[in-house]
N, C-alpha and C. Protein backbone atom coordinates (compact mmCIF):
# COMPACT_ATOMS: atom_id res chain seq x y z
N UNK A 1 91.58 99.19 97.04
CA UNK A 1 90.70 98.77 95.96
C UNK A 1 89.49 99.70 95.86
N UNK A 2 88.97 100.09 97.11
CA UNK A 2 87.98 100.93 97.11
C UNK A 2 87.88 102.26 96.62
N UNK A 3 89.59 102.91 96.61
CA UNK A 3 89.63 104.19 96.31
C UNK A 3 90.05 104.08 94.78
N UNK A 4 90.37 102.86 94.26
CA UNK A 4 90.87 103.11 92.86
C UNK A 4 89.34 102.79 91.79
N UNK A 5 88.73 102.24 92.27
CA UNK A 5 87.43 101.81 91.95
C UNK A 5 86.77 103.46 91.96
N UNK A 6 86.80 104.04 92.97
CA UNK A 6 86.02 105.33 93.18
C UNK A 6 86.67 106.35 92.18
N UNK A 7 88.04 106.34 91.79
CA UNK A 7 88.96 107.17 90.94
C UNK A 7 88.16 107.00 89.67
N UNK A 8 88.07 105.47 89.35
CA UNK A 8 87.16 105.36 88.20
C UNK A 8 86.11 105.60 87.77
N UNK A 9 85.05 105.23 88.55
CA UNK A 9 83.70 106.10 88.81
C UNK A 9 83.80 107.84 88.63
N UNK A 10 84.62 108.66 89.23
CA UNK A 10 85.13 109.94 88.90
C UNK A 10 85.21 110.28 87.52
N UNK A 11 86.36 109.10 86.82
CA UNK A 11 86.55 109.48 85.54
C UNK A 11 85.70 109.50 84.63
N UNK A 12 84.78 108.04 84.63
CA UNK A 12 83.37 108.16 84.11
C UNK A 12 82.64 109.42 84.18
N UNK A 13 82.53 109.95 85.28
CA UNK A 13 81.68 110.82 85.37
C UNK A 13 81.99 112.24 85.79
N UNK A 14 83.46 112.62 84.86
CA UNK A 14 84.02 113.78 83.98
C UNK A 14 84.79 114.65 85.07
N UNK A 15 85.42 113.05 85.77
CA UNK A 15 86.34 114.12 86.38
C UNK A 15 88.13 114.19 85.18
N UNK A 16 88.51 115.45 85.07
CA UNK A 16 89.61 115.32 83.41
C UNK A 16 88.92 115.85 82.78
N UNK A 17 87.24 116.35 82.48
CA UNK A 17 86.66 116.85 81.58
C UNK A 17 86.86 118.28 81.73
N UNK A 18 87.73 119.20 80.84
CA UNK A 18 87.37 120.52 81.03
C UNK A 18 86.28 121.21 80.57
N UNK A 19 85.66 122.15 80.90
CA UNK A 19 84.67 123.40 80.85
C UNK A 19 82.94 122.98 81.48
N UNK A 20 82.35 123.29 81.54
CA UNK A 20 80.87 122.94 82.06
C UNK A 20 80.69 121.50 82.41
N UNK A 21 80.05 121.43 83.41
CA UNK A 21 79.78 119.75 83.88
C UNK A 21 77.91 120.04 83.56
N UNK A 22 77.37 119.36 83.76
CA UNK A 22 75.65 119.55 83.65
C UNK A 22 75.52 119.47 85.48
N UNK A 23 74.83 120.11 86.04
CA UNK A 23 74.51 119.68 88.04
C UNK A 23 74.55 118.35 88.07
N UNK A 24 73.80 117.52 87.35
CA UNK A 24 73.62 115.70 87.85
C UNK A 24 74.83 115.43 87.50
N UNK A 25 75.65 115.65 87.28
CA UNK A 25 77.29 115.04 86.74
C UNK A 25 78.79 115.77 87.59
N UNK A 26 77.90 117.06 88.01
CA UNK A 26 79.15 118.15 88.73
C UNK A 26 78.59 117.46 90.50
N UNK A 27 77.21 116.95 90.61
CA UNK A 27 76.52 116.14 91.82
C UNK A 27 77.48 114.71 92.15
N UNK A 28 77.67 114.39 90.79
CA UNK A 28 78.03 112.78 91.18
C UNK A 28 79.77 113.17 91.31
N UNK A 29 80.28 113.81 90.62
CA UNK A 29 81.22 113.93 90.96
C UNK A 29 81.73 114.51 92.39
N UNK A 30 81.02 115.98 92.74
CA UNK A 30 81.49 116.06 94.35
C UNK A 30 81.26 114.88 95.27
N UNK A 31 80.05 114.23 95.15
CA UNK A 31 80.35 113.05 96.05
C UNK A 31 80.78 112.13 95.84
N UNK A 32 82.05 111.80 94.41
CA UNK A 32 82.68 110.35 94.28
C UNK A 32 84.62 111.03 94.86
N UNK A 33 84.23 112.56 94.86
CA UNK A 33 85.98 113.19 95.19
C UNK A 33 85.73 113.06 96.70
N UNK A 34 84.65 113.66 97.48
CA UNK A 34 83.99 113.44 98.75
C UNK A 34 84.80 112.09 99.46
N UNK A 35 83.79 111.08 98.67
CA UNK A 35 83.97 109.72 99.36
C UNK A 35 85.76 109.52 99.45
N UNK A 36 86.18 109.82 98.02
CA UNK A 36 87.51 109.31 97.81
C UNK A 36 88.40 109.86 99.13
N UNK A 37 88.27 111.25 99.39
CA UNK A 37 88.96 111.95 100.49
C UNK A 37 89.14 111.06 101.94
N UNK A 38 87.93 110.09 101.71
CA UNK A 38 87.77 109.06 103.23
C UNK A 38 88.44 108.19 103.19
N UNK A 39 88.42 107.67 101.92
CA UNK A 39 89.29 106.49 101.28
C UNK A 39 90.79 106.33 101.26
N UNK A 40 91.19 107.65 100.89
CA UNK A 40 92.78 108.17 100.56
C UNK A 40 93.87 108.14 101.86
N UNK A 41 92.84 109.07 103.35
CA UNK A 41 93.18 109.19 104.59
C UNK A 41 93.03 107.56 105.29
N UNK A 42 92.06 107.18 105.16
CA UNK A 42 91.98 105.46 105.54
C UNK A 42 93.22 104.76 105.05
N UNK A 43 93.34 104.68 103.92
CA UNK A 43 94.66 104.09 103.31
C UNK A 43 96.42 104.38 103.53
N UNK A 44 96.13 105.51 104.23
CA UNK A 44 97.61 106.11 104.64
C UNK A 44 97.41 105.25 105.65
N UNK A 45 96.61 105.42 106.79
CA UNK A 45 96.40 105.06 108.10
C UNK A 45 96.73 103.71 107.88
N UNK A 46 95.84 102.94 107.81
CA UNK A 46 96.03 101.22 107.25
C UNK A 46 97.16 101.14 107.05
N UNK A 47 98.04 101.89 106.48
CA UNK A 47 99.41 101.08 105.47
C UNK A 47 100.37 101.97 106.82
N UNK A 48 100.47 102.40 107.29
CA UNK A 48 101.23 102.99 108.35
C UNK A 48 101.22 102.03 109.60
N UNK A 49 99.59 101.40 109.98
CA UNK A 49 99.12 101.16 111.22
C UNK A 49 99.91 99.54 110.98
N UNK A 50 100.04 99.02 109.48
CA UNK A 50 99.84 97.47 109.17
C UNK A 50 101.76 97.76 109.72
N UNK A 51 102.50 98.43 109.34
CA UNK A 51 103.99 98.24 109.43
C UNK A 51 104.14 98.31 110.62
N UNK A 52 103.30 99.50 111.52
CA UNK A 52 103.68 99.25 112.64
C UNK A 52 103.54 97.84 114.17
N UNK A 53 102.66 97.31 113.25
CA UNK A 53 101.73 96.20 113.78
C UNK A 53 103.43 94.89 113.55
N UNK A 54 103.73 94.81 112.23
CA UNK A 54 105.12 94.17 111.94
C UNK A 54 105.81 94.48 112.62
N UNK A 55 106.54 96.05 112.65
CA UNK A 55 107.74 96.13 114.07
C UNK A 55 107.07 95.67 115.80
N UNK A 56 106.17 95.72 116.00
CA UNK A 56 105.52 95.40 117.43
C UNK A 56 105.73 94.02 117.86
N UNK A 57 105.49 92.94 116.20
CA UNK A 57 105.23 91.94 116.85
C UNK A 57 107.03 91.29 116.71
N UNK A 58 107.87 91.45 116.03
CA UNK A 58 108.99 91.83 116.43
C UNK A 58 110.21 91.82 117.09
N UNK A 59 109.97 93.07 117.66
CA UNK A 59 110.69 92.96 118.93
C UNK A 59 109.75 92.60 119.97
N UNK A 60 109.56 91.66 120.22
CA UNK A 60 108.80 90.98 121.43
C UNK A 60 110.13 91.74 122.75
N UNK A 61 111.13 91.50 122.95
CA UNK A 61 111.85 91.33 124.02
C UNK A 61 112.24 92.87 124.61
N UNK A 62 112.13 94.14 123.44
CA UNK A 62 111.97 95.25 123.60
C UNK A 62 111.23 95.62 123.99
N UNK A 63 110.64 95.81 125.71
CA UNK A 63 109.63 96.26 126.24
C UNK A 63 109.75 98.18 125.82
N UNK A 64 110.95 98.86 125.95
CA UNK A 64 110.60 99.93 125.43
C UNK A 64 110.11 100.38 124.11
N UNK A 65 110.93 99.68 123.12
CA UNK A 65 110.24 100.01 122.15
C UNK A 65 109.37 99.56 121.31
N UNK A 66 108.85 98.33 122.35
CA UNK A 66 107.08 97.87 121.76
C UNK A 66 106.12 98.99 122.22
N UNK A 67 106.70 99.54 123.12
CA UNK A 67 105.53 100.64 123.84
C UNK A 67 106.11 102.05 122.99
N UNK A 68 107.07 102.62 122.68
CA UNK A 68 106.99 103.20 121.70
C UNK A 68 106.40 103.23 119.89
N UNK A 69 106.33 101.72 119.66
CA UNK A 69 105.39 101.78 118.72
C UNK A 69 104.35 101.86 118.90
N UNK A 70 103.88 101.16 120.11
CA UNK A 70 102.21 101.59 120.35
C UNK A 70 102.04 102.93 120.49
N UNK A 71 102.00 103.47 121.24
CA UNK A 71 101.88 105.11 121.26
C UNK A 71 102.25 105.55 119.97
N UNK A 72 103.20 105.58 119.43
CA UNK A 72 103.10 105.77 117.65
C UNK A 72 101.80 105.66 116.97
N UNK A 73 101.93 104.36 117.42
CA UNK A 73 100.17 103.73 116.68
C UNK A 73 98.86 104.05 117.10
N UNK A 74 98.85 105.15 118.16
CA UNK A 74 97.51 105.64 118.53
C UNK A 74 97.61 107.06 118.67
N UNK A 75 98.90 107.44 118.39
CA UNK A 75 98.90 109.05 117.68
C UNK A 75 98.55 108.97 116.48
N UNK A 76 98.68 107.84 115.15
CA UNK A 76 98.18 108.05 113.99
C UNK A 76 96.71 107.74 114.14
N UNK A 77 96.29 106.65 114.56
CA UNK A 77 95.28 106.83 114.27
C UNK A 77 93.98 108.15 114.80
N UNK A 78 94.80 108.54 116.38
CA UNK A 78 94.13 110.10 116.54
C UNK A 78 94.13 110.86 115.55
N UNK A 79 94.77 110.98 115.03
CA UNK A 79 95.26 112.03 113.86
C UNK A 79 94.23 111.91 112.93
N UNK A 80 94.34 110.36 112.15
CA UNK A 80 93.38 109.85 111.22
C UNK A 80 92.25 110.52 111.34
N UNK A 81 91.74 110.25 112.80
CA UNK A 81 89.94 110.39 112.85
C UNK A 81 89.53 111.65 113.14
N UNK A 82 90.86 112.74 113.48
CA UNK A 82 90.79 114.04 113.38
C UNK A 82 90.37 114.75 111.61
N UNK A 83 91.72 113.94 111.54
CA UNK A 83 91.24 114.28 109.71
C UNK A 83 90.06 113.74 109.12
N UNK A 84 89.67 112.49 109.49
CA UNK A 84 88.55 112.07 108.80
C UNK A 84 87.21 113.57 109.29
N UNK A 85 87.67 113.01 110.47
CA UNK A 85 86.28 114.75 110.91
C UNK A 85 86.17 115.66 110.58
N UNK A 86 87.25 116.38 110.24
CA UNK A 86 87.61 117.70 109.44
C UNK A 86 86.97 117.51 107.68
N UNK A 87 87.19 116.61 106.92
CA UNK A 87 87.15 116.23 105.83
C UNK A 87 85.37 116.14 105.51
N UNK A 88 85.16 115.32 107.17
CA UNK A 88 83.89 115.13 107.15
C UNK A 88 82.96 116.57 106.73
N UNK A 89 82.77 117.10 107.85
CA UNK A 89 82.70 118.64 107.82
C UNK A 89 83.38 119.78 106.89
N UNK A 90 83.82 119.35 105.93
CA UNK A 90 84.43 120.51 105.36
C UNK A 90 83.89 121.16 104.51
N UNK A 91 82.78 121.10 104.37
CA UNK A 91 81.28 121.99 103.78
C UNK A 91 80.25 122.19 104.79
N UNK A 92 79.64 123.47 104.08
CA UNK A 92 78.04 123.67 104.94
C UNK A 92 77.43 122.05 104.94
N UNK A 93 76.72 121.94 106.09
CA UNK A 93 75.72 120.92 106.29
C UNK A 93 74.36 121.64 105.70
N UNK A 94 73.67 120.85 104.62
CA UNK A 94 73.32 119.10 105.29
C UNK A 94 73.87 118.63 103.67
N UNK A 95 74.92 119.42 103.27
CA UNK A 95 75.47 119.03 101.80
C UNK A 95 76.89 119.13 102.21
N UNK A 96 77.76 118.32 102.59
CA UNK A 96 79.15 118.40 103.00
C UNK A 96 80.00 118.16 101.83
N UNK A 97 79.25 117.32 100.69
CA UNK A 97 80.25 116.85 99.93
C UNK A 97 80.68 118.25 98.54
N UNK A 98 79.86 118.86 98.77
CA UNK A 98 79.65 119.89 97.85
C UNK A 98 81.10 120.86 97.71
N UNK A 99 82.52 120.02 97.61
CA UNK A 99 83.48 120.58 97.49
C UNK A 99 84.24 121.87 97.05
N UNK A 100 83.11 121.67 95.42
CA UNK A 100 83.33 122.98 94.57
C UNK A 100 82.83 123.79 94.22
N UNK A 101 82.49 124.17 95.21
CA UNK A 101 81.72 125.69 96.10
C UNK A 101 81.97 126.70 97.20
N UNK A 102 81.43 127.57 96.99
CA UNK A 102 82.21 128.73 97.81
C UNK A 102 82.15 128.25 99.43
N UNK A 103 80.88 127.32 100.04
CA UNK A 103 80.68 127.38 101.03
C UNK A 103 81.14 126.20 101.69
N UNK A 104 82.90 126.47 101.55
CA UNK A 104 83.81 125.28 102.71
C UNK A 104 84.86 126.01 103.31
N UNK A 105 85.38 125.44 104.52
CA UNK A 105 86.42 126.02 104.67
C UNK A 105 87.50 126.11 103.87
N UNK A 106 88.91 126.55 104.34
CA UNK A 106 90.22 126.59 103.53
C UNK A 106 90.52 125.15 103.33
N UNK A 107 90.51 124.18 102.33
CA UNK A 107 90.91 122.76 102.15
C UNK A 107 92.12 122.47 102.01
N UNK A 108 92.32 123.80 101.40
CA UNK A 108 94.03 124.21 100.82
C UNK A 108 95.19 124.08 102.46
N UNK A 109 94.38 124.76 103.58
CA UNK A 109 95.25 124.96 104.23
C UNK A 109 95.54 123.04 105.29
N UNK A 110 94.17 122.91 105.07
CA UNK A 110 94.19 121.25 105.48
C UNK A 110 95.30 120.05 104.87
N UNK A 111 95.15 120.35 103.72
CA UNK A 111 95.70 119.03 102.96
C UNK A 111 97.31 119.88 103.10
N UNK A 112 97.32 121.06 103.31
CA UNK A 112 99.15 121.38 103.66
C UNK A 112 99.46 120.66 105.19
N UNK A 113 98.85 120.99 106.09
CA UNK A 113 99.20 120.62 107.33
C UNK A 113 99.70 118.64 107.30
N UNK A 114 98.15 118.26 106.38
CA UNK A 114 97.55 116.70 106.38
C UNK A 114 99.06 116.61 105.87
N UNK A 115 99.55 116.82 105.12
CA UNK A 115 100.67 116.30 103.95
C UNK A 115 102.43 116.42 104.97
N UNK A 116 102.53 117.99 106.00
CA UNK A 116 103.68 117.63 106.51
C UNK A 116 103.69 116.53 107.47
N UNK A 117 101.86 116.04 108.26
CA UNK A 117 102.08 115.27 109.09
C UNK A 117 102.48 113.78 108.73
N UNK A 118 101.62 113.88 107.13
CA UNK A 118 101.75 112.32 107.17
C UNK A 118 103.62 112.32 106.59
N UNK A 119 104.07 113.09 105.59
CA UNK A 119 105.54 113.04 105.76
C UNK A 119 106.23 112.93 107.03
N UNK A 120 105.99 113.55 107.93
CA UNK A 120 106.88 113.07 108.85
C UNK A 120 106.70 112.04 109.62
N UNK A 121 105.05 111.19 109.52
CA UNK A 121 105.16 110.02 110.00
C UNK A 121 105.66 108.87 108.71
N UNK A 122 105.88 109.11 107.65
CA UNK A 122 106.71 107.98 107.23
C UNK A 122 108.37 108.35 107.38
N UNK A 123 108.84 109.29 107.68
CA UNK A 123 109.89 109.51 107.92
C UNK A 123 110.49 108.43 109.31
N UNK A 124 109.00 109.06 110.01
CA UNK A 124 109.47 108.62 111.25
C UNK A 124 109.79 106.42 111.20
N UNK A 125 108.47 106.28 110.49
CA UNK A 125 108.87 104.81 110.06
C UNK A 125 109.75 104.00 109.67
N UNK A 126 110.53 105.13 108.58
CA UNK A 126 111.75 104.45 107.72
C UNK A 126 112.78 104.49 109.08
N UNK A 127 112.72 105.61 110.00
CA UNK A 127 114.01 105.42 111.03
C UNK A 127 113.71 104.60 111.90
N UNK A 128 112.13 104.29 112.30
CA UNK A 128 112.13 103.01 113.33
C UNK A 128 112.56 101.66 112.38
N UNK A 129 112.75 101.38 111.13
CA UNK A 129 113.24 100.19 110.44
C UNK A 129 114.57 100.43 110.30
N UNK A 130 115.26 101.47 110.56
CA UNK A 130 116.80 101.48 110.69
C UNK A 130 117.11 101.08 111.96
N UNK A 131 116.43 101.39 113.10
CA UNK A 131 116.69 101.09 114.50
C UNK A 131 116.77 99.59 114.81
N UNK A 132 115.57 99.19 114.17
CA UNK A 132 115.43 97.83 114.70
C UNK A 132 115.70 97.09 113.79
N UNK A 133 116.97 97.53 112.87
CA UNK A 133 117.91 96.54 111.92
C UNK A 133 119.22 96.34 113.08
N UNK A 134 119.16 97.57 113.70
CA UNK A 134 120.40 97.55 114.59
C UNK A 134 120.15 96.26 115.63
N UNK A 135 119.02 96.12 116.02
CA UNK A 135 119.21 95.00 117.23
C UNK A 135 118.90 93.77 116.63
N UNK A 136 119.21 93.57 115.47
CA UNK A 136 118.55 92.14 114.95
C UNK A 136 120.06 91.34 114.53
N UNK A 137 119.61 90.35 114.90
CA UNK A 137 120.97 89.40 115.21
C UNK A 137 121.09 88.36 113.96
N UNK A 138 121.00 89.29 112.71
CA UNK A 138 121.24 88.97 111.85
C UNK A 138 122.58 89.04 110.65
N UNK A 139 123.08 88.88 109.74
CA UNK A 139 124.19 88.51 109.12
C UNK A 139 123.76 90.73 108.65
N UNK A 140 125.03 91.10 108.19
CA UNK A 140 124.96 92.05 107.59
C UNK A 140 124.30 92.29 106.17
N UNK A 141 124.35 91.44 105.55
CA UNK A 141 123.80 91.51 104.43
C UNK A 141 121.99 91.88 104.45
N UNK A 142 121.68 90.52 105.16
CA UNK A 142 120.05 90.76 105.92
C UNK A 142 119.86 92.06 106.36
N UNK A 143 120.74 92.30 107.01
CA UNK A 143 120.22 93.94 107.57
C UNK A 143 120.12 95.38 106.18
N UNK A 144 121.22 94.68 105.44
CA UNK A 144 120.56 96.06 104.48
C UNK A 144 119.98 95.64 103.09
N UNK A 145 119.43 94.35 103.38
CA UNK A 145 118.52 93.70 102.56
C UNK A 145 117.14 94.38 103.37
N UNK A 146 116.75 94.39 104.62
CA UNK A 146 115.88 95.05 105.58
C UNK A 146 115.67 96.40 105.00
N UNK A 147 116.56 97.63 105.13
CA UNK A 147 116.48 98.50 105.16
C UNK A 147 116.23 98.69 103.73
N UNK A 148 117.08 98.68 102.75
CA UNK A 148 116.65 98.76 101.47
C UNK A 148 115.25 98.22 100.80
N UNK A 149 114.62 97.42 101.69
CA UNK A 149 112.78 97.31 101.35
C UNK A 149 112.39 98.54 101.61
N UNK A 150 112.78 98.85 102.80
CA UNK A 150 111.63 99.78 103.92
C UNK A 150 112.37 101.56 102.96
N UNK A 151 113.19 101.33 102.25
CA UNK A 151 114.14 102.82 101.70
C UNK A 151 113.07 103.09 100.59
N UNK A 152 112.00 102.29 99.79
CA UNK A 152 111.12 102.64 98.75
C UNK A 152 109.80 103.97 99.33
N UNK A 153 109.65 103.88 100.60
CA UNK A 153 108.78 104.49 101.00
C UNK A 153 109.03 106.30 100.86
N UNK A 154 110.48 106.30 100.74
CA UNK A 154 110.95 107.62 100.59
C UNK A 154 110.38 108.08 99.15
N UNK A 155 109.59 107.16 98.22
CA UNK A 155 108.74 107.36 97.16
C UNK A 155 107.78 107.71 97.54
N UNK A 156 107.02 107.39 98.55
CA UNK A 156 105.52 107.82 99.02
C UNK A 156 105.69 108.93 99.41
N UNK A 157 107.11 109.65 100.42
CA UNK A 157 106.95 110.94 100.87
C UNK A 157 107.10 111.70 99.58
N UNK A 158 107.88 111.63 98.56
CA UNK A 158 107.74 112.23 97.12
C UNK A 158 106.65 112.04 96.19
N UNK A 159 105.75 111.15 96.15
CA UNK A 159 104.42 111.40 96.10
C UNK A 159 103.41 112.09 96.60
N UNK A 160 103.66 111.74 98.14
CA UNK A 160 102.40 112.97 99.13
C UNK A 160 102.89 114.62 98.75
N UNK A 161 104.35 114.53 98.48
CA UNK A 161 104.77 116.27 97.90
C UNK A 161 104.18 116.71 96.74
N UNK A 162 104.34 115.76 95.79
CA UNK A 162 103.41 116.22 94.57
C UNK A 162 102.42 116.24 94.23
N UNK A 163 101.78 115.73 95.01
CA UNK A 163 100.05 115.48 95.20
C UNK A 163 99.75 116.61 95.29
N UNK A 164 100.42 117.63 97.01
CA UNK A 164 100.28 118.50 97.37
C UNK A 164 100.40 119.73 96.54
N UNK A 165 101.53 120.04 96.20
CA UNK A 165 101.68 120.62 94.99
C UNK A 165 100.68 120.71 93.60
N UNK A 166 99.95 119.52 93.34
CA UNK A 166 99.52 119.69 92.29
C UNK A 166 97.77 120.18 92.87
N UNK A 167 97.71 119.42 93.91
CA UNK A 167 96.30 119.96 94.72
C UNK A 167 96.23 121.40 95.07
N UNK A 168 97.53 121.87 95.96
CA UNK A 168 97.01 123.26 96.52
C UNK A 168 96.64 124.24 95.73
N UNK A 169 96.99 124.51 94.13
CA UNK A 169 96.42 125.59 93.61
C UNK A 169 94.89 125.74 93.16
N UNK A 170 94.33 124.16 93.11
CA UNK A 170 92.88 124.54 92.59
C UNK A 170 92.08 124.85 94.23
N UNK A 171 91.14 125.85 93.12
CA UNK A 171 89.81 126.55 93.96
C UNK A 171 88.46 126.02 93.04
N UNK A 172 87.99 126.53 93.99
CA UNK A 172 85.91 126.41 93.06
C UNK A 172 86.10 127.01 91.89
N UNK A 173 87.34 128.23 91.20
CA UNK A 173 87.43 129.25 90.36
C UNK A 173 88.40 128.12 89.30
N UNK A 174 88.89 127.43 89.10
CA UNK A 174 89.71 127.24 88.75
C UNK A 174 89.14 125.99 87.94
N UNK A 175 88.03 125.67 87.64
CA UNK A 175 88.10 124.51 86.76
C UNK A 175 88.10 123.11 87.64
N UNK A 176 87.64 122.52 88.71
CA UNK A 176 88.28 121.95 89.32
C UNK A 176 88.17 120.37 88.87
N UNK A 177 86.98 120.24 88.16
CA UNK A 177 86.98 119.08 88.02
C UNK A 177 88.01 118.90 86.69
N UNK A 178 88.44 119.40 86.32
CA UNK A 178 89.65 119.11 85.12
C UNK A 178 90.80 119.01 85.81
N UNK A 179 91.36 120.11 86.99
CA UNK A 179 92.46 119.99 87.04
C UNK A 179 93.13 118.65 88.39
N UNK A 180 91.90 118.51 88.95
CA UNK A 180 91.58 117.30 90.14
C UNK A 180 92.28 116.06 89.52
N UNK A 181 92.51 116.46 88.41
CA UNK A 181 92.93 114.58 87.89
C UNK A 181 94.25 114.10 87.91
N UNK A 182 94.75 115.73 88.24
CA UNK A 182 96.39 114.69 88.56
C UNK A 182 96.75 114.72 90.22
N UNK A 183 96.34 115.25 90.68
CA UNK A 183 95.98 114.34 92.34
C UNK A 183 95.57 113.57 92.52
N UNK A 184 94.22 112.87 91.57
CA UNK A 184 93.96 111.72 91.82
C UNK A 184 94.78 110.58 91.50
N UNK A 185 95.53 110.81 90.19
CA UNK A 185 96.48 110.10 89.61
C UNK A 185 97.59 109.83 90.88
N UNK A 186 97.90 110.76 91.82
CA UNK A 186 99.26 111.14 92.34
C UNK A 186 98.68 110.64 93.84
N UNK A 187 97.15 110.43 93.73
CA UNK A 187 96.97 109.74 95.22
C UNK A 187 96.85 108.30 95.11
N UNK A 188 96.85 108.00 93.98
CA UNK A 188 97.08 106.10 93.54
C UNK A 188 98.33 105.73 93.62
N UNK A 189 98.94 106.59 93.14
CA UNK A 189 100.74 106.10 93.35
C UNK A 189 100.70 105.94 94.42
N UNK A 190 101.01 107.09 95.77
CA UNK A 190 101.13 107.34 97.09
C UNK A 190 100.51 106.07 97.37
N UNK A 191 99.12 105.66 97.07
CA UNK A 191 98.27 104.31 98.20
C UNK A 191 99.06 103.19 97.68
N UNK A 192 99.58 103.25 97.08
CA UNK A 192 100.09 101.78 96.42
C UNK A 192 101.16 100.86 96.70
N UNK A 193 101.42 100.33 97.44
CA UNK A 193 102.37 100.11 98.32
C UNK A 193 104.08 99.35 97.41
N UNK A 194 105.10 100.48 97.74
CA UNK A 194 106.41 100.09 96.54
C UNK A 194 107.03 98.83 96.99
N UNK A 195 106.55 98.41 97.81
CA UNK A 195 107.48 96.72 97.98
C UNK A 195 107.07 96.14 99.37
N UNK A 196 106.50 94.95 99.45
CA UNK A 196 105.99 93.70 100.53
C UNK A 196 107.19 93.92 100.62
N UNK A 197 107.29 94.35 102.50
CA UNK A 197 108.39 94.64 103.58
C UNK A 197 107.95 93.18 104.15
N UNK A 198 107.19 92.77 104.23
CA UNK A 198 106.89 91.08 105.58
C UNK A 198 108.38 90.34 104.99
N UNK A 199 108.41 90.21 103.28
CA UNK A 199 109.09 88.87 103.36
C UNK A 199 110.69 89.30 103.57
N UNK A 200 110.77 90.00 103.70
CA UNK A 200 112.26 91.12 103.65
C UNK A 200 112.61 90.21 105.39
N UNK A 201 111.45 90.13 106.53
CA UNK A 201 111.67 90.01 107.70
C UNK A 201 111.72 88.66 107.95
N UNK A 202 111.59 87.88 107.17
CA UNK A 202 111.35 86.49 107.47
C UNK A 202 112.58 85.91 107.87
N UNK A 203 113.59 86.35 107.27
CA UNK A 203 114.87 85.84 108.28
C UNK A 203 114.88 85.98 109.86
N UNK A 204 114.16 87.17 110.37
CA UNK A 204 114.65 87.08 111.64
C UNK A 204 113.64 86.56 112.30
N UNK A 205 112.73 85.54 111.68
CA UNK A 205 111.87 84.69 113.08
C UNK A 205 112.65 83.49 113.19
């Protein structure tokens, strides 16, 4: 809610607008894309951390692979607060948010790395919900009633691709607050979650 609220605030205040921004408007905008960047990475995390929290509680009787989801679940969130730090810092201080300007690191090369990791942690998700269809002592049907919830997410990894894609070519040179608007568009899809997996599980309590 927070990041789609902030998308809006953006739009108000000309992010989609091509050619000249005025400073108080090119100001409000680096720090409403700023904030959003905290928002976007929070929301992967959350929606990753919440499924894994569902398989944990679970398999109660799987001592191995309750402890393999945990460790799952505290490699993402390391990750998270790596990225949040990086994101944090990714301008000169004591103006960090100041995106679209010469003085940040490569963002380009961030959000490539950010994008294969978080793909391969939903990859990795959709196969821990194939695994633990296998030990569930349920009718066949249930089981690929299971899997076919958890199969929508293969939309989010085709979202985080096109995000990427549509993000990595802009620079400070490039117009950015015009062309920023279909990543933002393409980071609302991605946060948006394609189908409540809980009630999919309710057969097997």
């Amino acid at each position: 809610m927070g990041l789609s609220a902030t998308t809006i605030v953006l739009a108000s205040d000309g992010l989609g607008d091509p050619g000249f921004l005025a400073l108080d408007r090119a100001d409000v905008l680096m720090k409403g894309y700023y904030a959003s960047e905290f928002l976007y990475i929070s929301a992967i995390c959350f929606t990753k951390l919440s499924l894994l929290v569902l398989f944990y509680n679970i398999v109660v009787v799987q001592r191995f692979y309750r402890r393999f989801v945990l460790v799952f679940g505290v490699v993402i969130s390391a990750w998270t607060i790596a990225s949040l730090l990086a994101v944090a810092f990714q301008c000169e201080l004591p103006r960090p948010w100041e995106t679209m300007t010469l003085r940040c690191f490569n963002s380009r090369i961030f959000w490539v790395v950010y994008c294969i990791v978080d793909m391969s942690t939903e990859i990795s998700i959709i196969m821990l919900s194939v695994n633990l269809v296998a030990y569930l002592k349920v009718r066949f049907s249930s089981k690929v009633a299971v899997v076919a919830c958890f199969a929508p997410r293969l939309l989010v990894i085709s979202a985080a691709l096109i995000r990427l894609i549509w993000l990595y070519p802009i620079t400070p040179h490039s117009d950015p607050q015009y062309r920023l608007w279909l990543p933002s568009i393409m980071t609302q899809v991605q946060t948006d979650e394609p189908i409540d997996t809980t009630e999919a599980l309710h057969p097997t309590k």
